[in-house]
C-alpha atoms as a PDB file:
ATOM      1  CA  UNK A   1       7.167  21.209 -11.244  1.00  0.00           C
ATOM      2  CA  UNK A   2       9.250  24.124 -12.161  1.00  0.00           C
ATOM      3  CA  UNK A   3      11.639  25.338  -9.371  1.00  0.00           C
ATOM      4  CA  UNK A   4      14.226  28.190  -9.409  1.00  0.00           C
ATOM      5  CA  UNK A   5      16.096  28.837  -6.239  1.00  0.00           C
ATOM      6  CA  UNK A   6      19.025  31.936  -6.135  1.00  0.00           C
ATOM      7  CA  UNK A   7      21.146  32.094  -3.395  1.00  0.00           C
ATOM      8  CA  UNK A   8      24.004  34.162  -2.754  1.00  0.00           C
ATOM      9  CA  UNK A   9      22.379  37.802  -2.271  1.00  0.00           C
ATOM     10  CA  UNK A  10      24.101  39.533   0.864  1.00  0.00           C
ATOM     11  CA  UNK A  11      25.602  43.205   1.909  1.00  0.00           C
ATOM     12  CA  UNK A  12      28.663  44.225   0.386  1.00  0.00           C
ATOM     13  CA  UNK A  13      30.448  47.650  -0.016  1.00  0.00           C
ATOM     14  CA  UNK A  14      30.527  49.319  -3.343  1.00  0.00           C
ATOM     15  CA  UNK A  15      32.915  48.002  -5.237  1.00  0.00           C
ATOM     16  CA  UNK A  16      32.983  44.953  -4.007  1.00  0.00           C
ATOM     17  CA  UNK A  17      31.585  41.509  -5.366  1.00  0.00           C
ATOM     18  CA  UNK A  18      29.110  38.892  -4.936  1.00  0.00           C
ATOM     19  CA  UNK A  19      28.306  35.457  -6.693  1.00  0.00           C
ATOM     20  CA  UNK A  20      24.313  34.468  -7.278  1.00  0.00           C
ATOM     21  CA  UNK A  21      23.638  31.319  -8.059  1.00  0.00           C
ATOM     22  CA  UNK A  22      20.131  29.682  -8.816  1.00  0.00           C
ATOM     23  CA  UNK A  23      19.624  25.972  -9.172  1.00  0.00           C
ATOM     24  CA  UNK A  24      16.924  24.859 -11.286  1.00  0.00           C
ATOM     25  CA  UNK A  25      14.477  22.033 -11.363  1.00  0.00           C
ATOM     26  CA  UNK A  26      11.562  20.184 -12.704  1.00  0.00           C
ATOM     27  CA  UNK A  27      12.558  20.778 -16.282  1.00  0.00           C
ATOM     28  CA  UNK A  28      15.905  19.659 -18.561  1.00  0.00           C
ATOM     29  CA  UNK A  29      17.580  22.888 -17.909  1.00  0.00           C
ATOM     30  CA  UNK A  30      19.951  22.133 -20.642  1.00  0.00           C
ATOM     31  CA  UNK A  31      17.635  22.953 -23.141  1.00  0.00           C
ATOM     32  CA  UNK A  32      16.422  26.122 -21.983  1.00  0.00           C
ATOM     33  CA  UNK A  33      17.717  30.107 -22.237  1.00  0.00           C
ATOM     34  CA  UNK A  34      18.192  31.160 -18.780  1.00  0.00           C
ATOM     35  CA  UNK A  35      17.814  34.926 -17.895  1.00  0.00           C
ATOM     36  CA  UNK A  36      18.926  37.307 -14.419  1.00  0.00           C
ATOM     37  CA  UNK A  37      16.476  39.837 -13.560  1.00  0.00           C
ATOM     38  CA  UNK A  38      16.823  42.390 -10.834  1.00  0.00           C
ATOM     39  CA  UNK A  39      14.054  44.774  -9.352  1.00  0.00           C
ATOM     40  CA  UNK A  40      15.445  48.291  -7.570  1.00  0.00           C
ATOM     41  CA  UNK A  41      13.112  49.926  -4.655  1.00  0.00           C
ATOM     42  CA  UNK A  42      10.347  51.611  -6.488  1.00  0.00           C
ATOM     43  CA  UNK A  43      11.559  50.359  -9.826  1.00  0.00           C
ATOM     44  CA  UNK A  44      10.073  47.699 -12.609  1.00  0.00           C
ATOM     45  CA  UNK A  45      11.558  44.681 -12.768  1.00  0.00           C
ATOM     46  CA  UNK A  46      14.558  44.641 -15.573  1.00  0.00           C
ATOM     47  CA  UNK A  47      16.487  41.995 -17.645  1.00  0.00           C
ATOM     48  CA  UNK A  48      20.223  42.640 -17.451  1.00  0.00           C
ATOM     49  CA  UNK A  49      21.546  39.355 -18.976  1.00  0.00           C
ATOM     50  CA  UNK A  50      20.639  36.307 -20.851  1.00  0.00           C
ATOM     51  CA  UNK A  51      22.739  32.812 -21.480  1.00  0.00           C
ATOM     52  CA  UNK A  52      21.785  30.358 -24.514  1.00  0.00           C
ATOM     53  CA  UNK A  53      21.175  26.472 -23.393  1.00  0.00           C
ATOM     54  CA  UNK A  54      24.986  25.762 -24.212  1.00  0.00           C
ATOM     55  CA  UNK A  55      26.391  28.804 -22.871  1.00  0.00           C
ATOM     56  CA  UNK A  56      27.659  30.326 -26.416  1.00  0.00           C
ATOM     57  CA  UNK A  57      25.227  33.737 -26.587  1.00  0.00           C
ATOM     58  CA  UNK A  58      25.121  35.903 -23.452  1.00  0.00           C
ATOM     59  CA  UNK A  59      23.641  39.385 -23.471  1.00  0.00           C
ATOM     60  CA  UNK A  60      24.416  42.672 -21.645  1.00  0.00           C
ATOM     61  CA  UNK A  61      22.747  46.051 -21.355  1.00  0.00           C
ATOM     62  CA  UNK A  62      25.370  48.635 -20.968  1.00  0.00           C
ATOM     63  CA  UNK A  63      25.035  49.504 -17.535  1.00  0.00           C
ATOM     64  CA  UNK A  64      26.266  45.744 -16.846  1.00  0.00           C
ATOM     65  CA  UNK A  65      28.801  45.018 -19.416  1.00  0.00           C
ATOM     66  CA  UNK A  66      32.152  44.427 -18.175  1.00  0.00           C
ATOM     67  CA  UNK A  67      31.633  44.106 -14.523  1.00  0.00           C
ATOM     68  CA  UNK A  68      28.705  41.402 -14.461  1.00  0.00           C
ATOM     69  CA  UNK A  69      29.321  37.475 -16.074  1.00  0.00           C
ATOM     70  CA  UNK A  70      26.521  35.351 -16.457  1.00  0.00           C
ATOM     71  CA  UNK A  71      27.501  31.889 -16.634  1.00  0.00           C
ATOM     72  CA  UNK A  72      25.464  28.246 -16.785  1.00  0.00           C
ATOM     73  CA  UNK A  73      26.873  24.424 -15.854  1.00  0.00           C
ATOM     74  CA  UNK A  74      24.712  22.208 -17.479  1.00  0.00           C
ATOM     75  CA  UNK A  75      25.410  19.591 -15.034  1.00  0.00           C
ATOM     76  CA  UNK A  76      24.866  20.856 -11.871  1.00  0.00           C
ATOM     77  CA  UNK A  77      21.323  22.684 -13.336  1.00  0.00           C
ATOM     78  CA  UNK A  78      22.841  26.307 -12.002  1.00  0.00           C
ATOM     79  CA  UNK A  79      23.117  29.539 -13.278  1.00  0.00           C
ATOM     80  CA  UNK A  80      25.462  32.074 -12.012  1.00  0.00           C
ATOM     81  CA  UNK A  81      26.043  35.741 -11.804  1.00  0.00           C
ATOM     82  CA  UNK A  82      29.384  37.047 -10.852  1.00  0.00           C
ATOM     83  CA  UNK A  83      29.271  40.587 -10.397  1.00  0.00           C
ATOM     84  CA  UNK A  84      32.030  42.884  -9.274  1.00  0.00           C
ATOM     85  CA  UNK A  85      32.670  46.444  -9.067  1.00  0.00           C
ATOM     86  CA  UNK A  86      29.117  46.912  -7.396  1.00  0.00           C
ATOM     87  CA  UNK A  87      27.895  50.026  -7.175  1.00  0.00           C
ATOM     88  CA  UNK A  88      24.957  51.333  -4.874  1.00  0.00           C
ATOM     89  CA  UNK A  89      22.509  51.500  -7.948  1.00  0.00           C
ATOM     90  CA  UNK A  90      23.004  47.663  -8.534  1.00  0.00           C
ATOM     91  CA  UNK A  91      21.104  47.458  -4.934  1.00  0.00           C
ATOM     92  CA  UNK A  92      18.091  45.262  -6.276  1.00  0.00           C
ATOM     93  CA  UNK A  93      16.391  42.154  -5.319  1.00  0.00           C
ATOM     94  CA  UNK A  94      17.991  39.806  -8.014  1.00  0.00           C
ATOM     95  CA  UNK A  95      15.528  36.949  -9.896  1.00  0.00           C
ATOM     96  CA  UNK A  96      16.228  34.242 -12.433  1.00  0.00           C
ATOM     97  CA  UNK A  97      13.803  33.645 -14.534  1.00  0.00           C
ATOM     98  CA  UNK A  98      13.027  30.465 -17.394  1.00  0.00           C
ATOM     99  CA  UNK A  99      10.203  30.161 -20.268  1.00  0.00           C
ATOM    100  CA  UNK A 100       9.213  26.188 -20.556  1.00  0.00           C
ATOM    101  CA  UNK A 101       6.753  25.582 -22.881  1.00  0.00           C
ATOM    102  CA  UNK A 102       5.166  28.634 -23.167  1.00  0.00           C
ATOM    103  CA  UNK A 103       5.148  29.544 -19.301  1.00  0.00           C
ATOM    104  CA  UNK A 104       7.211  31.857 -17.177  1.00  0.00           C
ATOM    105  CA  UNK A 105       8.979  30.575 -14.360  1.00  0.00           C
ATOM    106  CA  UNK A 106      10.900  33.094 -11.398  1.00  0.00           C
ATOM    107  CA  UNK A 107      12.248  31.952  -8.186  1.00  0.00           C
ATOM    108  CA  UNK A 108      11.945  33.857  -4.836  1.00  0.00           C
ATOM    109  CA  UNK A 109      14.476  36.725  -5.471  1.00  0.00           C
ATOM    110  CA  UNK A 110      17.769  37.192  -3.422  1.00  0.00           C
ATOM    111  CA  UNK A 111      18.814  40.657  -1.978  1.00  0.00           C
ATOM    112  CA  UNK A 112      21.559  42.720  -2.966  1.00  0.00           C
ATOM    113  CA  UNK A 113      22.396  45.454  -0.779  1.00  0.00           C
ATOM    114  CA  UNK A 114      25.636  47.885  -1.699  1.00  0.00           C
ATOM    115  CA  UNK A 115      26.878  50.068   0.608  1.00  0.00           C
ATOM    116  CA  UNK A 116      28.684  53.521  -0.300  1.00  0.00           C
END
């Protein structure tokens, strides 16, 4: 079956960074858009970026662009999100999430906690 597993959540100060991962399984992740999702106390849950099977079409909402990179290797089934200049607002559980075949797949969520 369908697995997603992020890792990589922790505290940090504001500004600093972190690196999420989430390792897939259970489906041929090449072939599949992969998507980062994070949920803020009290908040809905939002998409904040997107990466095509191969890598070559990523998308941003503003609040995002320029400190967060979304990044895939094919091989190793993993997604990543680098994100630096954190700011307390970007304090969120943080979920990857995959359609296959018409259903929705999340994993379990890893925390991000910023400091001011």
């Amino acid at each position: 079956q369908v697995q997603l597993v992020e890792s990589g959540g922790g505290l940090v100060q504001a500004g600093g960074s972190l690196r999420l991962s989430c390792v897939a399984s259970g489906f041929t992740f090449s072939s599949y858009w992969m998507s980062w999702y994070r949920q803020a106390p009290g908040k809905e849950r939002e998409l904040f970026a997107s990466i095509s099977s191969v890598g070559n079409s990523i998308n941003y909402p503003d609040s995002v662009k320029g400190r967060f990179t979304i990044s895939r290797d094919n091989a190793k089934n993993t997604v990543y999100l680098q994100m630096n200049s954190l700011k307390p607002d970007d304090m969120a559980v943080y979920y990857c999430q995959v359609f296959v075949k018409g259903y929705e797949y999340w994993g379990q969520g890893t925390q991000v906690t910023v400091s001011s």
